[in-house]
Each structure stands twice: as structure tokens, then as C-alpha cells.
Protein backbone atom coordinates (compact mmCIF):
# COMPACT_ATOMS: atom_id res chain seq x y z
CA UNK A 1 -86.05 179.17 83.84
CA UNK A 2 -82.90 180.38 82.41
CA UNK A 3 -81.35 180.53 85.62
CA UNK A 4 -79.81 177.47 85.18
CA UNK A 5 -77.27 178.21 83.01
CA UNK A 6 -74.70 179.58 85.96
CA UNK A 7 -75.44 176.51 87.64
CA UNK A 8 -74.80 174.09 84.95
CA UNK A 9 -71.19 173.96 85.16
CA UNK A 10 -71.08 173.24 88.89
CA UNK A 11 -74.23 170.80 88.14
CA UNK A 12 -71.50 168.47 86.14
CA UNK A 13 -68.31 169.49 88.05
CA UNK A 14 -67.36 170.94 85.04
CA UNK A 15 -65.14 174.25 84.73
CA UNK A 16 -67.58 176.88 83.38
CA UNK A 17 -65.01 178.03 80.37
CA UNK A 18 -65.87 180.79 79.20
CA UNK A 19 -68.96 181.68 81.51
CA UNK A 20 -71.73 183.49 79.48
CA UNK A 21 -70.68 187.66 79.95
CA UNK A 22 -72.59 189.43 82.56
CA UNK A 23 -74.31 191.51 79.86
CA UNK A 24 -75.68 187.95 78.09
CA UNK A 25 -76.71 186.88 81.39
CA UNK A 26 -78.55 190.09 81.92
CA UNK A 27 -80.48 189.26 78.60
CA UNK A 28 -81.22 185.97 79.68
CA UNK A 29 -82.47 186.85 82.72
CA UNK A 30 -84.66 189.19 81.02
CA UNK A 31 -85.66 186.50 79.48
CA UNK A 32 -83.77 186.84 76.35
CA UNK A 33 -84.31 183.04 74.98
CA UNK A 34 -80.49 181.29 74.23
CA UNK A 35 -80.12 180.83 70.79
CA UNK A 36 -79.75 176.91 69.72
CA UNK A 37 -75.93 177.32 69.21
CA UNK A 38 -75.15 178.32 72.83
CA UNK A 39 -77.66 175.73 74.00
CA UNK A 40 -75.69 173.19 72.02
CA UNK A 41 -72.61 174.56 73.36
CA UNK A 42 -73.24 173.96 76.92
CA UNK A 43 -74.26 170.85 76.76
CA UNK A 44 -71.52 169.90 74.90
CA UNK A 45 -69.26 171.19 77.41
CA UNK A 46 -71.10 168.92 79.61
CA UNK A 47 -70.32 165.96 77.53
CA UNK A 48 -73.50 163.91 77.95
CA UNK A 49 -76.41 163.10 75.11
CA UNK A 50 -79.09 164.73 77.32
CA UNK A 51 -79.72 162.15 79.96
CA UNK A 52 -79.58 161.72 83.61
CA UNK A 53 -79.42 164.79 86.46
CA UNK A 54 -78.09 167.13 83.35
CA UNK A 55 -81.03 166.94 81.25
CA UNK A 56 -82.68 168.59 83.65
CA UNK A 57 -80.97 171.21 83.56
CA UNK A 58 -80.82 171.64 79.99
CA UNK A 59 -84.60 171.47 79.35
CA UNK A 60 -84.86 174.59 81.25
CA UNK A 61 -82.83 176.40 78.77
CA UNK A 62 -84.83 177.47 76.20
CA UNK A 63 -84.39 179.12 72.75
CA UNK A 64 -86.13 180.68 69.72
CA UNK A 65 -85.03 180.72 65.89
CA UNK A 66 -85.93 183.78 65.18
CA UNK A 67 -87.30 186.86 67.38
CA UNK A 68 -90.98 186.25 67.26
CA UNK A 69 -90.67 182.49 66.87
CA UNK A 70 -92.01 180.12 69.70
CA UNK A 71 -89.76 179.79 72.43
CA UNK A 72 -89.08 176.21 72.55
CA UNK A 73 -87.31 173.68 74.89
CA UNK A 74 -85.42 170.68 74.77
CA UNK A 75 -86.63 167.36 75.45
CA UNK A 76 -83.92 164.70 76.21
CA UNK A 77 -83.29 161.26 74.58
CA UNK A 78 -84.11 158.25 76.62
CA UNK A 79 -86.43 155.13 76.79
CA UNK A 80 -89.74 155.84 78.82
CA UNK A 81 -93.24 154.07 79.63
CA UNK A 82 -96.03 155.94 78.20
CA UNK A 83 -99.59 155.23 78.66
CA UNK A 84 -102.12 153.95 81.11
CA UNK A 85 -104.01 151.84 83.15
CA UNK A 86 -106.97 153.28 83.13
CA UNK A 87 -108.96 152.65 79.96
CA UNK A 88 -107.27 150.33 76.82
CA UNK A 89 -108.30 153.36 75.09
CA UNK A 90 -105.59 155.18 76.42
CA UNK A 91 -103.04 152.35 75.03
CA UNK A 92 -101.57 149.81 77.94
CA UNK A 93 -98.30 150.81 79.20
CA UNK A 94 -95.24 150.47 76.76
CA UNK A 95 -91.63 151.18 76.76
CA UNK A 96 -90.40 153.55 73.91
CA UNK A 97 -87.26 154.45 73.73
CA UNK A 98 -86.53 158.47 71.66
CA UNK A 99 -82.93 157.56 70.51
CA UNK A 100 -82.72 161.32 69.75
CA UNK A 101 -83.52 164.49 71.55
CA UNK A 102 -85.71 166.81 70.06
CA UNK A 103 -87.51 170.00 70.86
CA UNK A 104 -90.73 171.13 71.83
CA UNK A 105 -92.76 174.67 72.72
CA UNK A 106 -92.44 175.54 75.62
CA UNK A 107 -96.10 176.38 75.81
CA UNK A 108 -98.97 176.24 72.91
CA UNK A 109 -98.56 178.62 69.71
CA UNK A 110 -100.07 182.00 70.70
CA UNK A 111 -102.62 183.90 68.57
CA UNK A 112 -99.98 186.66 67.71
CA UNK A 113 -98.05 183.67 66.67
CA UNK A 114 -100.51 182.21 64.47
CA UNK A 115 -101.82 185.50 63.36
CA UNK A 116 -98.23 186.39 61.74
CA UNK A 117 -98.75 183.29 59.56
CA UNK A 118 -101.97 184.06 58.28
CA UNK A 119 -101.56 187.91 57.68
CA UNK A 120 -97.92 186.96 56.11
CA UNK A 121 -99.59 184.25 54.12
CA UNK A 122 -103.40 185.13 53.82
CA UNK A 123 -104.31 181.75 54.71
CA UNK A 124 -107.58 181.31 55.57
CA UNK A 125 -108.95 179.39 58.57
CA UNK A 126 -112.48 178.94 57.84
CA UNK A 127 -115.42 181.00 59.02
CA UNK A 128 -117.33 178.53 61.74
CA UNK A 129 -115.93 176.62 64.90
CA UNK A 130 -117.70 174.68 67.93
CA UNK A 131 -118.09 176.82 70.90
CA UNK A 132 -119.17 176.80 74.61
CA UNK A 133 -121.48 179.60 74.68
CA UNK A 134 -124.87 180.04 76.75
CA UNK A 135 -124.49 176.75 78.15
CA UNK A 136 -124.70 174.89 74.75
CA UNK A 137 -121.47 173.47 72.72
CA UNK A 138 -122.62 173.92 69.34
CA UNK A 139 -121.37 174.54 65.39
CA UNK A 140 -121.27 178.32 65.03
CA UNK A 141 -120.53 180.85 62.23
CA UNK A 142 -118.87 183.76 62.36
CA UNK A 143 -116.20 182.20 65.25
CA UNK A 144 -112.47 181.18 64.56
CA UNK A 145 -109.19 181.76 65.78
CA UNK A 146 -109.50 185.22 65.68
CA UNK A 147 -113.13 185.27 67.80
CA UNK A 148 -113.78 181.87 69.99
CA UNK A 149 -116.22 183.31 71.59
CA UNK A 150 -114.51 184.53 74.54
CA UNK A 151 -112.35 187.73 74.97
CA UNK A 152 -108.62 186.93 74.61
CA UNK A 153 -105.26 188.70 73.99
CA UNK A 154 -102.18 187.97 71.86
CA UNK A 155 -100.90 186.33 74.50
CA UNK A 156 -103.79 183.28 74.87
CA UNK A 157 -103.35 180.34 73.04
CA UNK A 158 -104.83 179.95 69.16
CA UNK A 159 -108.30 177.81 69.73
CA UNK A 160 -110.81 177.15 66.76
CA UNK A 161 -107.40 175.87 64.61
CA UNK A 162 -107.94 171.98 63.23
CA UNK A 163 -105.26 169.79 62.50
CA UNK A 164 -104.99 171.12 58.72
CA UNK A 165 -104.35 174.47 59.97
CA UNK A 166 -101.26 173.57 62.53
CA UNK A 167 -100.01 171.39 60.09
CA UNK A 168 -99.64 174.91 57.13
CA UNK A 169 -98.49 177.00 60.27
CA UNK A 170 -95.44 174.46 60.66
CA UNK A 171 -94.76 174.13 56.91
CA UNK A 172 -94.97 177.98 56.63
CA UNK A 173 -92.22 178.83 59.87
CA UNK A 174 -90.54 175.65 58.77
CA UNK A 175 -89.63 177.59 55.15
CA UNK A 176 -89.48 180.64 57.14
CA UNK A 177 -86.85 179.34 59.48
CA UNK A 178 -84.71 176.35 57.57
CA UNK A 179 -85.69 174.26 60.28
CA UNK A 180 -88.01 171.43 60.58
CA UNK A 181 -91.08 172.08 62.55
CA UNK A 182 -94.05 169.29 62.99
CA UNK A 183 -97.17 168.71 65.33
CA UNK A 184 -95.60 165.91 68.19
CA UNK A 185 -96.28 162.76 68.29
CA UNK A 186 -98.48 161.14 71.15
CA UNK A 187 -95.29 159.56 72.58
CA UNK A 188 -93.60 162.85 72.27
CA UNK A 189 -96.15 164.76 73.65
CA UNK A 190 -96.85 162.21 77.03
CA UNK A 191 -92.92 162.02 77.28
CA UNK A 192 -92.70 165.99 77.87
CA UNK A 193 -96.20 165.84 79.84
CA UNK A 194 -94.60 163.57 82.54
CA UNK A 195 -91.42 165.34 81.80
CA UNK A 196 -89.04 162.42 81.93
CA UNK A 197 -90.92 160.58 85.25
CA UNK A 198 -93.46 158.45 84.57
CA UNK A 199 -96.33 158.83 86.63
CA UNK A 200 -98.58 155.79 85.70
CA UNK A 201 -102.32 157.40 86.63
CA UNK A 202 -102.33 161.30 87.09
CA UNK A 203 -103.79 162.55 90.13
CA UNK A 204 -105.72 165.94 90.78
CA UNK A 205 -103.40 167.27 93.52
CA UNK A 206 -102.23 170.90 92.78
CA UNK A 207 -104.25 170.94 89.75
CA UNK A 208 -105.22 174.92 89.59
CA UNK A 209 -101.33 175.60 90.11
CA UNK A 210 -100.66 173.61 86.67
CA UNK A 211 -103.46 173.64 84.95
CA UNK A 212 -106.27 175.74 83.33
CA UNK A 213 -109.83 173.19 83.34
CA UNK A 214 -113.20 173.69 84.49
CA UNK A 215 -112.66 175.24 88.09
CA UNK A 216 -114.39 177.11 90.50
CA UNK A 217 -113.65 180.41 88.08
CA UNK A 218 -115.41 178.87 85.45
CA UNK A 219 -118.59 178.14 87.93
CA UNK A 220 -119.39 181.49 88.58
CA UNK A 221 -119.95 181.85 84.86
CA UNK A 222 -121.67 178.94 83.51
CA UNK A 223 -123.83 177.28 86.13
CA UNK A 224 -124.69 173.52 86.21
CA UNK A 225 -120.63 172.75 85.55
CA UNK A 226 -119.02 169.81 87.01
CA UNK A 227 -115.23 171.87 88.67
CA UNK A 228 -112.99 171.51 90.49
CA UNK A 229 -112.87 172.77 93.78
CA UNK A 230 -110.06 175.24 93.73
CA UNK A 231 -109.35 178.21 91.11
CA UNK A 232 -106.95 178.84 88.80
CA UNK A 233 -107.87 182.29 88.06
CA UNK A 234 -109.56 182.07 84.16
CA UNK A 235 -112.76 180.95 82.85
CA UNK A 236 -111.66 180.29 79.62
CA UNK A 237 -108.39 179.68 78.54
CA UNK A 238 -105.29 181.42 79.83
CA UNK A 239 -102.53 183.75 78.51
CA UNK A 240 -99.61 181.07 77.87
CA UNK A 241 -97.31 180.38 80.67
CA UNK A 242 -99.35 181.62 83.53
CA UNK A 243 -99.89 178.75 85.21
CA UNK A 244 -96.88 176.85 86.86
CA UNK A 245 -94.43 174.48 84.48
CA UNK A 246 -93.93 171.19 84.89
CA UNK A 247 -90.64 170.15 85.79
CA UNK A 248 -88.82 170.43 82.08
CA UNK A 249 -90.26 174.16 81.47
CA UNK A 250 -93.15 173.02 79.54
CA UNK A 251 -96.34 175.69 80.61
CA UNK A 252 -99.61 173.91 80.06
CA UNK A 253 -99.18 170.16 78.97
CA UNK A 254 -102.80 169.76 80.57
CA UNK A 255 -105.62 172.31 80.50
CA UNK A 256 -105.98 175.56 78.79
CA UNK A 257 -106.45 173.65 75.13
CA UNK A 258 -106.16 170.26 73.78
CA UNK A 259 -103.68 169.80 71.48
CA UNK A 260 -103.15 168.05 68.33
CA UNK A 261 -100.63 165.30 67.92
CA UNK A 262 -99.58 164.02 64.57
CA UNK A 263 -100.74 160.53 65.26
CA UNK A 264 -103.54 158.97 63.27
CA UNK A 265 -106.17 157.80 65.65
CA UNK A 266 -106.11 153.94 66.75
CA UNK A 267 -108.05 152.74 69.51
CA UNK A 268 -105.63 150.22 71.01
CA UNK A 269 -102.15 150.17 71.46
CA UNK A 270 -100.98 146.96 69.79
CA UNK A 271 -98.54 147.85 66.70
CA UNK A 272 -97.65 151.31 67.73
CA UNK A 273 -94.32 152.60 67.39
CA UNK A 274 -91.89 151.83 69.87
CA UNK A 275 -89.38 154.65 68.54
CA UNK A 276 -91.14 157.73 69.44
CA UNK A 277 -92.23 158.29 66.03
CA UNK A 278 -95.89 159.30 65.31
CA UNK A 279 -98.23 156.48 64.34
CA UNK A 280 -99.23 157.21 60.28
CA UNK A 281 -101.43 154.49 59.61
CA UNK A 282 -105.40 153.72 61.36
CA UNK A 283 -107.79 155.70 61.12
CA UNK A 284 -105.99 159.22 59.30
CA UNK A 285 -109.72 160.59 58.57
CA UNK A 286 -109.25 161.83 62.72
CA UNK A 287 -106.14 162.84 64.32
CA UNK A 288 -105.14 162.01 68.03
CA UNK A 289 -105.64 165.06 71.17
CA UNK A 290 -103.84 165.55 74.11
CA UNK A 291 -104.13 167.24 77.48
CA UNK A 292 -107.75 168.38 78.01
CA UNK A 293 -108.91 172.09 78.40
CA UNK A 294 -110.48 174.81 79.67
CA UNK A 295 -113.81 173.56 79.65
CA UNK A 296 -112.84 170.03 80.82
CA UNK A 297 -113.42 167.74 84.00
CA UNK A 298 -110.50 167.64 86.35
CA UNK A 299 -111.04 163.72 85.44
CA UNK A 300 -109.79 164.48 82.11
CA UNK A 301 -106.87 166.31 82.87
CA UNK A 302 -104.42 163.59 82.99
CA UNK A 303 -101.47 162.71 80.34
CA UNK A 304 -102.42 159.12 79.18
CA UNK A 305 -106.30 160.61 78.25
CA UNK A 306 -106.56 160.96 74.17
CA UNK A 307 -109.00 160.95 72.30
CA UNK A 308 -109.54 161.35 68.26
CA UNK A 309 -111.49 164.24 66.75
CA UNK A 310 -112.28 164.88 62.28
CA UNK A 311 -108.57 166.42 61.56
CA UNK A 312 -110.76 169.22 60.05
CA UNK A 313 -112.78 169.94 63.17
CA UNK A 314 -112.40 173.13 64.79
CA UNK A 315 -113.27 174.01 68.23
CA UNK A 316 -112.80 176.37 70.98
CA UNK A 317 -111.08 174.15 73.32
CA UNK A 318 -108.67 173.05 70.61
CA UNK A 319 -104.76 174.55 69.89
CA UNK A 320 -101.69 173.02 69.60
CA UNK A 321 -97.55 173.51 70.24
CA UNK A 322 -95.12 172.62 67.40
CA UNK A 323 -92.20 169.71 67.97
CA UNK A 324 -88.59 170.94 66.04
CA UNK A 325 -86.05 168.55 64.99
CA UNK A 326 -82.48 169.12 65.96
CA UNK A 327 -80.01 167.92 63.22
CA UNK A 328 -76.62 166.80 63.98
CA UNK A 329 -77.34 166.15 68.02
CA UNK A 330 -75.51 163.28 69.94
CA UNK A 331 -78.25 160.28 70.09
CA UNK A 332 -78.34 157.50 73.12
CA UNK A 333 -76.53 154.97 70.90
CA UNK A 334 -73.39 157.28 70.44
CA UNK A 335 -74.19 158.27 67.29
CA UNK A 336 -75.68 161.87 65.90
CA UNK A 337 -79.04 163.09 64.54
CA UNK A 338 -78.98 163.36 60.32
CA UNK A 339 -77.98 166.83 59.40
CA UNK A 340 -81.30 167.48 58.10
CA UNK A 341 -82.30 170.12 55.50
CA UNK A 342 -81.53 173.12 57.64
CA UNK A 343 -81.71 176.54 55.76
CA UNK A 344 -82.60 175.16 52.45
CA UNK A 345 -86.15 175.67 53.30
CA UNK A 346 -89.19 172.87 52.68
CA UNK A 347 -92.16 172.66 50.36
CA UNK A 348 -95.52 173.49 50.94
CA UNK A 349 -97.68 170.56 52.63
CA UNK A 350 -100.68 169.22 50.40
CA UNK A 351 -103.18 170.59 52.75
CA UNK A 352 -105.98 172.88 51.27
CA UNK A 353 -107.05 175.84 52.85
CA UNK A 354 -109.36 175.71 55.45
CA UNK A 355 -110.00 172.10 54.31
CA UNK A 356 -112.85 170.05 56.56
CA UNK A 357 -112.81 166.61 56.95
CA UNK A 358 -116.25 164.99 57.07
CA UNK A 359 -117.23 163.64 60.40
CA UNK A 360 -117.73 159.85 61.08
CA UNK A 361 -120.89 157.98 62.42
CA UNK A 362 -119.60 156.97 65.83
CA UNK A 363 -116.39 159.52 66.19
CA UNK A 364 -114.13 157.79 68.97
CA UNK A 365 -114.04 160.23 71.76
CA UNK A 366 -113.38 159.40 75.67
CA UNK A 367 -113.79 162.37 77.49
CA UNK A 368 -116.29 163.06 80.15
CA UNK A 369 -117.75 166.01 78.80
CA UNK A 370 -118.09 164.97 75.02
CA UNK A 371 -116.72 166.21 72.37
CA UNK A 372 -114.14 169.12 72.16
């Protein structure tokens, strides 16, 4: 993806000056993320606030804060139509306008990233999580992040983490970093999922090239499955990034695991935010998911699908990928994001350890499968 950056200046019809060195290129080409300065830099050398033909460009650049922080991607300011027509569930379509640019993984947080947090902090993420297993989808103990019930590397995504859990992860590289990490909100996230185009109903075309959901792979283990026809290649989730981006970068915006948003859940549409901005009041008790799974119908792999799950609830088929403010970035209206607190490091969030939310009567979900 970095091989963009020679191609940026002739993109704009702008003199490359100074081109990157042929050693830095080497590195990036490696696959050496950019660090957020030189990001900045180029763009600014392009002289636009990350819109038209150039933000494509630039979303394909990504960078990291630190060495073993997620690799992370821009995602350009501009008004877009987000949701669907499908189900009033999944919100009617709306214009919302990001005035800002902001960042976003460039694929969920990994379980080496989320096991440097815990061993770092000895947080603890409970001892129980819901799990496929044996043809049943049922509360077991002795599963978590760390054991899902399904063999997995450092490289897969962290399942079995609730919405408490990503929420200490980002407080605790937030302080680590002096940069503001969060979850996304649902805007955010279906903005990056369509990367910039909006797409109205997704279709299932070239689905095992994108995404990781119940395929043909995940047939020859568990029998009686509804798949799809083709075959990505994994029966349960994927190592990140081994599927094919989207057109912004982004590895795995549907399939492999759903992914919380900030959002409090509402069922309809009417008096959400038209700013990008995640949606704090509703029903806080659950927290909004995004972009189906492993273990879900191709049906359900589609961008405007959420659903609302306890913000406690852990399950196999759940993960996440962090958002990042960028302070002092130029904004649509010609103005610049607020400088932010960067390096002065942020306070713990209120969120207890482990914490479980109880669950409700009739919990809102939408998918075909059931619940996560």
C-alpha cells in the first residue's frame, strides 16, 4: 500500500521536493509504516484537506506511533450517506458530513496487540466467553481472548474482548502514546467500510476475496451451516490483513469479527448525529456492532447491518479496531482540528475490570444467525 507515495506528487502535478531517500523508500516498501509527521507532510505538499482523487492516495499511506502500535490509516473529511434500505433497523439513509479527518486501524487489534496491554497492565479480561463449539453457541468457562476456542496466532484478531475491555486497551495506548485513541463511531466505521463510495445495499460478489464469514471452509468443519459458496481459506477467523483491502487500505471491515463501535444502541435513526460523532445517549446498557464474522451468513456481511449486544458480553466472533484523533489537521471548512492533549497523556477510563453488564429481556439483535 505504501507504494503510493512516489506517485503522489505526479498524482497532484506537484514537484516531489524533496522525494523520500531511496533508503526510506526501501523501508517503506518493506513495509516500514510512515510516521504521522511525513504523512502530514505530503499531504501538505499537496495542499488539499483530504478530499477528492488525493485522498485516495493518502489513505493508503499508513503509519504507527510507536513500533508495536497498530498500523493505522487515514480516513478523509467529507460529507457521506450512511445507512440502508434494507431494514429501519439499520437507520434510513442520511447525509453526515466528518468536518475533520481522522484515523482508523488499518485492520482489527491483534492478540499480540492486546496481549501487550494486559501483561503491561495485568488487566484482567474475565474467565468465560460465548463460543461456537460442537455445533452449539453457548456461555463457556475457561475461554477468553487468550483461548476462543479455536487455534490462533499473534497475528489473528483479539475475539472474546467486550466493549469494557477495548474501551481500557484505548485508554491504556492512549497514555502510552500522548495520543487520543477511541472505539469508532457507527458513522465512522460505515464511512471507512464503503471507503468514501457509498454503496446503498452491499452485494455478495467477490465476497471470499474481502471477507472472512461462514464459507465453504467453514462447511467442511461444522456441518448443517448455511455458506457461502466459495472459500476464503479459514474456518475461523483469519490472521489480520489476509484477505484483500477495500479501496482505502482498510483489511477486514466485514467478516473475520464484529466490531464494537462507540455508539449506544438505538433502534431507529431519527436524532442521530449528523457530524460523525458517536451517538451517547439510548440505550448505553448495549453498545452498537459492525461488520459480521467468521461464523456469519454471507447475508450479514454487509456495512449498513448493526446490531446491539450487553457492552459486557464477550464472544468469539467479537473484536474491534481503534479510531485516533489527529490534532491540528486542515478541516473541510478551512479551518484546523483542536491541538488536542498530545503527549500529556490521559486518565484512566471508569471502567472496572472485567466488568459484565447484565443482559436485557429482549436484547435487540438483527442478524440471521442470532446472537454473536
Amino acid at each position: 500500500m505504501i507504494w503510493a507515495l512516489t506517485a503522489f506528487a505526479a498524482f497532484n502535478g506537484m514537484a516531489a521536493d524533496p522525494p523520500p531517500s531511496a533508503e526510506r523508500l526501501k523501508e517503506i516498501r518493506q513495509g516500514d509504516p510512515l510516521t504521522l509527521e511525513e504523512l502530514k507532510e505530503i499531504s501538505q505538499r499537496a495542499g488539499r484537506s483530504f478530499q477528492g482523487a488525493s485522498s485516495v492516495v493518502v489513505t493508503q499511506l499508513p503509519f504507527r506511533d510507536c513500533p508495536k502500535c497498530p498500523e493505522m490509516l487515514l480516513v478523509p473529511a467529507s460529507s457521506y450517506r450512511v445507512g440502508s434500505r434494507r431494514d429501519d433497523d439499520e437507520g434510513r439513509p442520511r447525509e453526515v458530513t466528518f468536518r475533520a479527518p481522522f484515523a482508523l486501524g488499518a485492520h482489527e487489534v491483534t492478540v499480540a496487540e492486546f496481549g501487550r496491554f494486559v501483561d503491561e497492565t495485568g488487566y484482567s479480561a474475565g474467565s468465560s466467553c460465548r463460543t461456537y463449539e460442537g455445533g452449539r453457541q453457548k456461555e463457556r468457562t475457561g475461554r477468553g481472548w487468550r483461548n476462543p476456542g479455536f487455534g490462533q496466532s499473534g497475528e489473528h484478531p483479539a475475539a472474546c474482548v467486550n466493549w469494557n475491555d477495548a474501551q481500557a486497551y484505548a485508554a491504556w495506548l492512549s497514555r502510552k502514546t500522548g495520543e487520543r485513541y477511541r472505539l469508532p463511531s457507527e458513522s465512522e466505521w460505515e464511512h471507512a467500510a464503503h471507503a468514501g463510495k457509498y454503496l446503498g445495499e452491499d452485494g455478495e460478489s467477490g465476497q471470499c476475496r474481502h471477507a472472512n464469514s461462514a464459507d465453504a471452509s467453514a462447511a467442511e468443519r461444522y456441518s448443517g451451516l448455511t455458506v457461502a459458496s466459495c472459500r476464503d481459506g479459514h474456518v475461523h477467523t483469519a490472521p489480520v490483513g489476509s484477505l484483500v483491502a477495500n479501496s482505502w487500505g482498510l483489511h477486514d471491515m466485514l467478516g473475520n469479527v464484529w466490531e464494537w463501535t462507540q455508539d449506544c444502541w438505538n433502534g431507529r435513526s431519527q436524532g442521530a448525529p449528523s457530524d460523525g460523532s458517536a451517538w451517547e445517549s439510548g440505550n448505553c446498557a448495549e453498545r452498537v456492532l459492525r461488520g459480521g464474522s467468521w461464523l456469519d451468513l454471507p447475508s450479514d456481511l454487509r456495512a449498513g447491518l448493526r446490531i446491539g449486544i450487553a457492552s459486557g458480553d464477550r464472544s468469539d466472533s467479537v473484536g474491534f479496531r481503534l479510531a485516533r484523533a489527529l490534532p491540528n489537521w486542515p478541516t473541510l471548512d478551512g479551518g484546523q482540528t483542536d491541538a488536542g492533549r498530545r503527549r500529556s497523556g490521559y486518565p484512566a477510563l471508569p471502567v472496572p475490570a472485567g466488568a459484565r453488564s447484565a443482559p436485557l429481556e429482549h436484547p435487540p439483535l438483527r442478524t440471521s444467525r442470532g446472537r454473536p
